[in-house]
C-alpha atoms as a PDB file:
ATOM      1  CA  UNK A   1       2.523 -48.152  78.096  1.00  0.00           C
ATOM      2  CA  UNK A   2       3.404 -49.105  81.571  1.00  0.00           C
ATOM      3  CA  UNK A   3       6.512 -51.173  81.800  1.00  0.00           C
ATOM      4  CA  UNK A   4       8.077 -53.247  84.445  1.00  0.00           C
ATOM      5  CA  UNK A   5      10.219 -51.290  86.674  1.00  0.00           C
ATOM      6  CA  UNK A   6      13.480 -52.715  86.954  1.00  0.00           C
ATOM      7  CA  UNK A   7      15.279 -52.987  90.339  1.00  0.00           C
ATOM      8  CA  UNK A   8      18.573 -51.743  90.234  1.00  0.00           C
ATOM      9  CA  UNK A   9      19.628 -48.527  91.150  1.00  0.00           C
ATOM     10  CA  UNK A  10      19.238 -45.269  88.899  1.00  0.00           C
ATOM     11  CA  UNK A  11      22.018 -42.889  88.201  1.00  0.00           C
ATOM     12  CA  UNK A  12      20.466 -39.433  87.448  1.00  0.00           C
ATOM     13  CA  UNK A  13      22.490 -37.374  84.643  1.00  0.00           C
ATOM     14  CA  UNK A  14      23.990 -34.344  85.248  1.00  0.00           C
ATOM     15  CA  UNK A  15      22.240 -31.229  83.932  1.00  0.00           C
ATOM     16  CA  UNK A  16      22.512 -30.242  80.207  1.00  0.00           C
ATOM     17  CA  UNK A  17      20.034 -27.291  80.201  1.00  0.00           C
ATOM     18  CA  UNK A  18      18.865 -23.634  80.713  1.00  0.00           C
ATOM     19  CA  UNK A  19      15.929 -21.647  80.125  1.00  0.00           C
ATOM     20  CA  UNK A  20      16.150 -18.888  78.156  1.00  0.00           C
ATOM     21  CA  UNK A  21      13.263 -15.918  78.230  1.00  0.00           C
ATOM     22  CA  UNK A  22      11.249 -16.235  75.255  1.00  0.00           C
ATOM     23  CA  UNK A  23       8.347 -13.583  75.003  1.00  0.00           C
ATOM     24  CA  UNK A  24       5.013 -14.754  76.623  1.00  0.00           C
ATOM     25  CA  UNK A  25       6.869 -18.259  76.025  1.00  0.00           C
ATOM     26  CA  UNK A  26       9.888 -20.004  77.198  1.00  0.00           C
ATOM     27  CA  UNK A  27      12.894 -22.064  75.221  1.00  0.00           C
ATOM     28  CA  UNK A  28      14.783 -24.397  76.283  1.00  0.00           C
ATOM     29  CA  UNK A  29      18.110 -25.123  75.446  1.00  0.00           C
ATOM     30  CA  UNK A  30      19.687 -28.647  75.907  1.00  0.00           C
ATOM     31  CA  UNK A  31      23.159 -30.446  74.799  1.00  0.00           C
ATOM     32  CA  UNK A  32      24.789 -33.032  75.294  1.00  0.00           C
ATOM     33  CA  UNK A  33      27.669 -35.301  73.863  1.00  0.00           C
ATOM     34  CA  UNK A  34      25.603 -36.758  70.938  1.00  0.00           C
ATOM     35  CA  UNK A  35      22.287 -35.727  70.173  1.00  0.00           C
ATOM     36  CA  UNK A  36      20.263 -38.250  71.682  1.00  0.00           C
ATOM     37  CA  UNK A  37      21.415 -37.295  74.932  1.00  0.00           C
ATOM     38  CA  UNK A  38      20.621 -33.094  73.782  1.00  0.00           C
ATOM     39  CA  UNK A  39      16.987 -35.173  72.981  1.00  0.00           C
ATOM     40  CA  UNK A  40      17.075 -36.385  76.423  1.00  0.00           C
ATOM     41  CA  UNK A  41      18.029 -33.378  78.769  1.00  0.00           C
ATOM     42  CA  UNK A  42      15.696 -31.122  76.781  1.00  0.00           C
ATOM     43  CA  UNK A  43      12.948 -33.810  77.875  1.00  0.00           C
ATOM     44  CA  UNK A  44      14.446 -33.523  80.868  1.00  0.00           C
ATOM     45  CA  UNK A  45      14.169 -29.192  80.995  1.00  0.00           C
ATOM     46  CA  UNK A  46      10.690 -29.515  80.381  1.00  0.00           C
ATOM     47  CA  UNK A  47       9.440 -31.613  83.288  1.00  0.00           C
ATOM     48  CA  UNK A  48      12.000 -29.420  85.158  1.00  0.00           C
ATOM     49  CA  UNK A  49       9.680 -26.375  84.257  1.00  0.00           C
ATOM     50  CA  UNK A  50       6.732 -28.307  86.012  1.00  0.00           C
ATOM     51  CA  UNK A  51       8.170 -29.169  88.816  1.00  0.00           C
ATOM     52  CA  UNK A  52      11.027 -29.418  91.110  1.00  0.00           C
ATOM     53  CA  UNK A  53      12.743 -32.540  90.116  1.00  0.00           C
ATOM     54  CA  UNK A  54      14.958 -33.515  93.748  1.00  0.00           C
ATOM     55  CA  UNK A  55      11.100 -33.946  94.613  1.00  0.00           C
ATOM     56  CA  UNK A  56      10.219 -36.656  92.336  1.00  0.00           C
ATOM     57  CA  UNK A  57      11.135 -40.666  93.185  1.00  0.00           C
ATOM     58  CA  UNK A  58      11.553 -43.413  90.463  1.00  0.00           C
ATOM     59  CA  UNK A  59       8.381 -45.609  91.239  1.00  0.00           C
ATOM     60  CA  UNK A  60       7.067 -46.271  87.491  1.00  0.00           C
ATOM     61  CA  UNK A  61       8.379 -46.487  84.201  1.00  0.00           C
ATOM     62  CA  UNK A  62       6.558 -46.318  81.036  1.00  0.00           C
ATOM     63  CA  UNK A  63       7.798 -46.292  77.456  1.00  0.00           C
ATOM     64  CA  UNK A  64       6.847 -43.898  74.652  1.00  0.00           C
ATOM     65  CA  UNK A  65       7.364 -44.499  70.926  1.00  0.00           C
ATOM     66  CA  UNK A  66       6.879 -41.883  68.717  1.00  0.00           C
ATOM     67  CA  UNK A  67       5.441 -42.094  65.048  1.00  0.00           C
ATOM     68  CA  UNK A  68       8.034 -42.623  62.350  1.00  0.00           C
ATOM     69  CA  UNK A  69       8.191 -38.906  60.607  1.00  0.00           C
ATOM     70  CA  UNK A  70      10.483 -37.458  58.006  1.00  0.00           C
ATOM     71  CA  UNK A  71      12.915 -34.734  59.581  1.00  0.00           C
ATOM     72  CA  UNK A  72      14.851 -34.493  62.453  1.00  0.00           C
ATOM     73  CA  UNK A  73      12.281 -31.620  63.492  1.00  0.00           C
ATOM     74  CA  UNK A  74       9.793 -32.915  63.703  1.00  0.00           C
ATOM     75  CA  UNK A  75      11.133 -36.128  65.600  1.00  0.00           C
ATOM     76  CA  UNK A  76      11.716 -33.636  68.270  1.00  0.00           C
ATOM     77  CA  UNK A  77       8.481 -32.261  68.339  1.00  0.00           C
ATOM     78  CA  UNK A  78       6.883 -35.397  68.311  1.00  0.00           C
ATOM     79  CA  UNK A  79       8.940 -36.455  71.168  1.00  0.00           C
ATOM     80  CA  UNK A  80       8.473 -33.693  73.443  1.00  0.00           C
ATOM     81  CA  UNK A  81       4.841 -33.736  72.534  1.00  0.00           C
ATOM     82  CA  UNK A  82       4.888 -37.707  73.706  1.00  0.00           C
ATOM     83  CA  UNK A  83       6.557 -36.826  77.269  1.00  0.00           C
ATOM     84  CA  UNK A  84       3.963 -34.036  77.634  1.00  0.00           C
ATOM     85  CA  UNK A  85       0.941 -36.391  76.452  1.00  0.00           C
ATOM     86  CA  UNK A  86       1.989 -39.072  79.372  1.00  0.00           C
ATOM     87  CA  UNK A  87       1.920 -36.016  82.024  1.00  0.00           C
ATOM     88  CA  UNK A  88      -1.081 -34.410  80.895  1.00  0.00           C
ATOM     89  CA  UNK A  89      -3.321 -37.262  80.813  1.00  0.00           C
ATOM     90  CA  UNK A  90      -3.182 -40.623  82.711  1.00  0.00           C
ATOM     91  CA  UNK A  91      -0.803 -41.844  84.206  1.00  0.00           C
ATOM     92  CA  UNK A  92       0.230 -38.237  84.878  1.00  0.00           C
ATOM     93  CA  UNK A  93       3.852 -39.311  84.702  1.00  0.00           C
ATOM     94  CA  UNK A  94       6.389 -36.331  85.946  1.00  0.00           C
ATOM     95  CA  UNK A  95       9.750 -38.098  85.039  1.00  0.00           C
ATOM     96  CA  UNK A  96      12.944 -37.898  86.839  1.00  0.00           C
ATOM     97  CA  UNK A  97      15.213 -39.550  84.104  1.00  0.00           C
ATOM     98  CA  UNK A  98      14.515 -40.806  80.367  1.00  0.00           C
ATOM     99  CA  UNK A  99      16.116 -43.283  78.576  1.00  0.00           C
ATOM    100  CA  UNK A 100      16.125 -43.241  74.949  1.00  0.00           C
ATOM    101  CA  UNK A 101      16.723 -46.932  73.628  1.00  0.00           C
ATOM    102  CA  UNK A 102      16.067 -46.216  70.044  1.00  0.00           C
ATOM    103  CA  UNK A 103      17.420 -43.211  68.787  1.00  0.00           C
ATOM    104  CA  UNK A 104      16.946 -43.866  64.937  1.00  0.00           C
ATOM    105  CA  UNK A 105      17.817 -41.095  62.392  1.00  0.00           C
ATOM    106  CA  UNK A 106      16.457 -43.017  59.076  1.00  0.00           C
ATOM    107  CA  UNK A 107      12.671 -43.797  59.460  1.00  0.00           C
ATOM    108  CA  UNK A 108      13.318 -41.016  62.710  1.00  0.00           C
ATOM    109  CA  UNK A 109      11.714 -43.166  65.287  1.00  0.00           C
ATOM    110  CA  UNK A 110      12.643 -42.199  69.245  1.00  0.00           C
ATOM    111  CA  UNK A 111      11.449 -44.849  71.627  1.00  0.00           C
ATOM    112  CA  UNK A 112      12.042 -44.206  75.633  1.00  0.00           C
ATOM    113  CA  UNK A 113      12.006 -45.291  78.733  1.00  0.00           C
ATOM    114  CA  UNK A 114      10.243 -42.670  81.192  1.00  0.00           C
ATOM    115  CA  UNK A 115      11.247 -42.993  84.455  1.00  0.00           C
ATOM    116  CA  UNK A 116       9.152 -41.147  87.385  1.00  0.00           C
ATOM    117  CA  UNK A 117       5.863 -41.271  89.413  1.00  0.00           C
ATOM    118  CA  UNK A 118       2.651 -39.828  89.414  1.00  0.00           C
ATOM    119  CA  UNK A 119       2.709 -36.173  89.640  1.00  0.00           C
ATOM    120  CA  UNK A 120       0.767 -34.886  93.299  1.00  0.00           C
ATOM    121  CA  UNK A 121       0.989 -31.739  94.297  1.00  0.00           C
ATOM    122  CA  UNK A 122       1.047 -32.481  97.724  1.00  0.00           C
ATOM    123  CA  UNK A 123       4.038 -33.599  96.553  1.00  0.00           C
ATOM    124  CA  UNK A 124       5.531 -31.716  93.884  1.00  0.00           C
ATOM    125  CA  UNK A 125       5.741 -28.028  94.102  1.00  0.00           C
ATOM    126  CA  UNK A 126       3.954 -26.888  90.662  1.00  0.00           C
ATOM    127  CA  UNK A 127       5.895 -25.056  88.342  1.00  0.00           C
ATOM    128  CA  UNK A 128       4.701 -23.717  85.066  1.00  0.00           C
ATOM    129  CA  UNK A 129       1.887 -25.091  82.956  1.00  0.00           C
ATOM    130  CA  UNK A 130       3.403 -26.678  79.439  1.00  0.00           C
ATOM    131  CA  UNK A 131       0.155 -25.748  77.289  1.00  0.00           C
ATOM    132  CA  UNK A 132       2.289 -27.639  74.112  1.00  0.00           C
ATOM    133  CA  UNK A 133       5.343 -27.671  72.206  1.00  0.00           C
ATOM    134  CA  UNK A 134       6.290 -25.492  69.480  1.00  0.00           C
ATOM    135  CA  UNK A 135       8.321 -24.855  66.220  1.00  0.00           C
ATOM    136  CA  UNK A 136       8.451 -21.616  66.495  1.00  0.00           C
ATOM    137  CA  UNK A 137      12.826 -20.840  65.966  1.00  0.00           C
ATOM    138  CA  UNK A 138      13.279 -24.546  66.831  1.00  0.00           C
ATOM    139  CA  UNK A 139      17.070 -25.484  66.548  1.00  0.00           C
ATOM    140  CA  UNK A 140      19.098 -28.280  66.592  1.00  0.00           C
ATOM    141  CA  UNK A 141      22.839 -28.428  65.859  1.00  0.00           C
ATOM    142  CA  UNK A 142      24.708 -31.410  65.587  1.00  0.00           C
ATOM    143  CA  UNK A 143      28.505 -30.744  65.986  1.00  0.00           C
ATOM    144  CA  UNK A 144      31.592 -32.465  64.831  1.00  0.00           C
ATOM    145  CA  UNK A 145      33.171 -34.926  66.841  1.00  0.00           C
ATOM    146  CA  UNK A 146      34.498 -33.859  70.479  1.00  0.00           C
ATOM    147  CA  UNK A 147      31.649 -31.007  70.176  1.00  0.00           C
ATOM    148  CA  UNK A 148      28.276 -30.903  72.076  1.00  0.00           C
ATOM    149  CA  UNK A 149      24.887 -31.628  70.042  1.00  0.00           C
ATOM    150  CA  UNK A 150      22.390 -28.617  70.839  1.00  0.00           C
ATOM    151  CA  UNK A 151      18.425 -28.295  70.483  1.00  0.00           C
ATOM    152  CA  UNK A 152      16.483 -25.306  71.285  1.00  0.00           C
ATOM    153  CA  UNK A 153      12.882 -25.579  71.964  1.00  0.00           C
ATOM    154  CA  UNK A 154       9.948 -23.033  72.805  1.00  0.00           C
ATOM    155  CA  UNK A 155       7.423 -24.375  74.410  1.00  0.00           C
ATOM    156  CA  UNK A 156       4.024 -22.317  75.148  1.00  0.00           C
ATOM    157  CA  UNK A 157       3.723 -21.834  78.843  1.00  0.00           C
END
């Protein structure tokens, strides 16, 4: 769902990801200081596998909500398979920064903000196809305090 764009200036996070060769495939690994923020910058990795992400302007924002589920895996896969859902069909959204305003860990719900434009590739230099999300060795680690949160995703390519 398409959702007013607000005007102030965006601040892009740093980068909290790698790649990591996968066979035929290719995971992602993500952190960050809590594990919404691991949530977001693995989002964050896969749009980076589509395209070059300097290339990509904040023009639209839409907002995702994912179904309520029943572990902390699947809330991940159903997230990722969200952000790939709004690229793959229309609006075609390749983001540039998410924003996860509800991050909840009891009836594992994830709504975000998606923050981007519609992907052209006169534009945007295209990277990899993301055919879908797996949970094939999916991770996710959440640390004690003062340690990052991790996820590791492979995602069929």
């Amino acid at each position: 769902m398409e959702v007013p764009l607000e005007t102030t200036e965006f601040v892009i996070p740093e980068i909290k990801y790698e790649y990591l060769d996968h066979t035929a495939d290719v995971q992602l690994h993500a952190w960050g200081d809590n594990l919404k923020e691991a949530f977001e910058q693995c989002g964050m990795a896969m749009f980076g596998y589509m395209t070059e992400l300097p290339t990509v302007e904040i023009k639209k924002c839409y907002q995702i909500t994912t179904e309520p589920t029943d572990d902390l895996e699947n809330l991940l896969f159903r997230f990722l398979d969200e952000l790939l859902f709004v690229f793959s069909a229309e609006p075609f959204l390749i983001c540039k920064k998410l924003h996860i305003t509800i991050f909840d860990l009891e009836s594992f719900v994830i709504e975000c903000n998606c923050y981007g434009e519609e992907f052209d590739l006169q534009k945007h230099p295209q990277g990899t196809e993301v055919k879908a999300i797996t949970y094939s060795a999916m991770q996710i680690y959440q640390r004690p305090e003062h340690a990052k949160d991790e996820v590791f995703v492979i995602i069929d390519i």
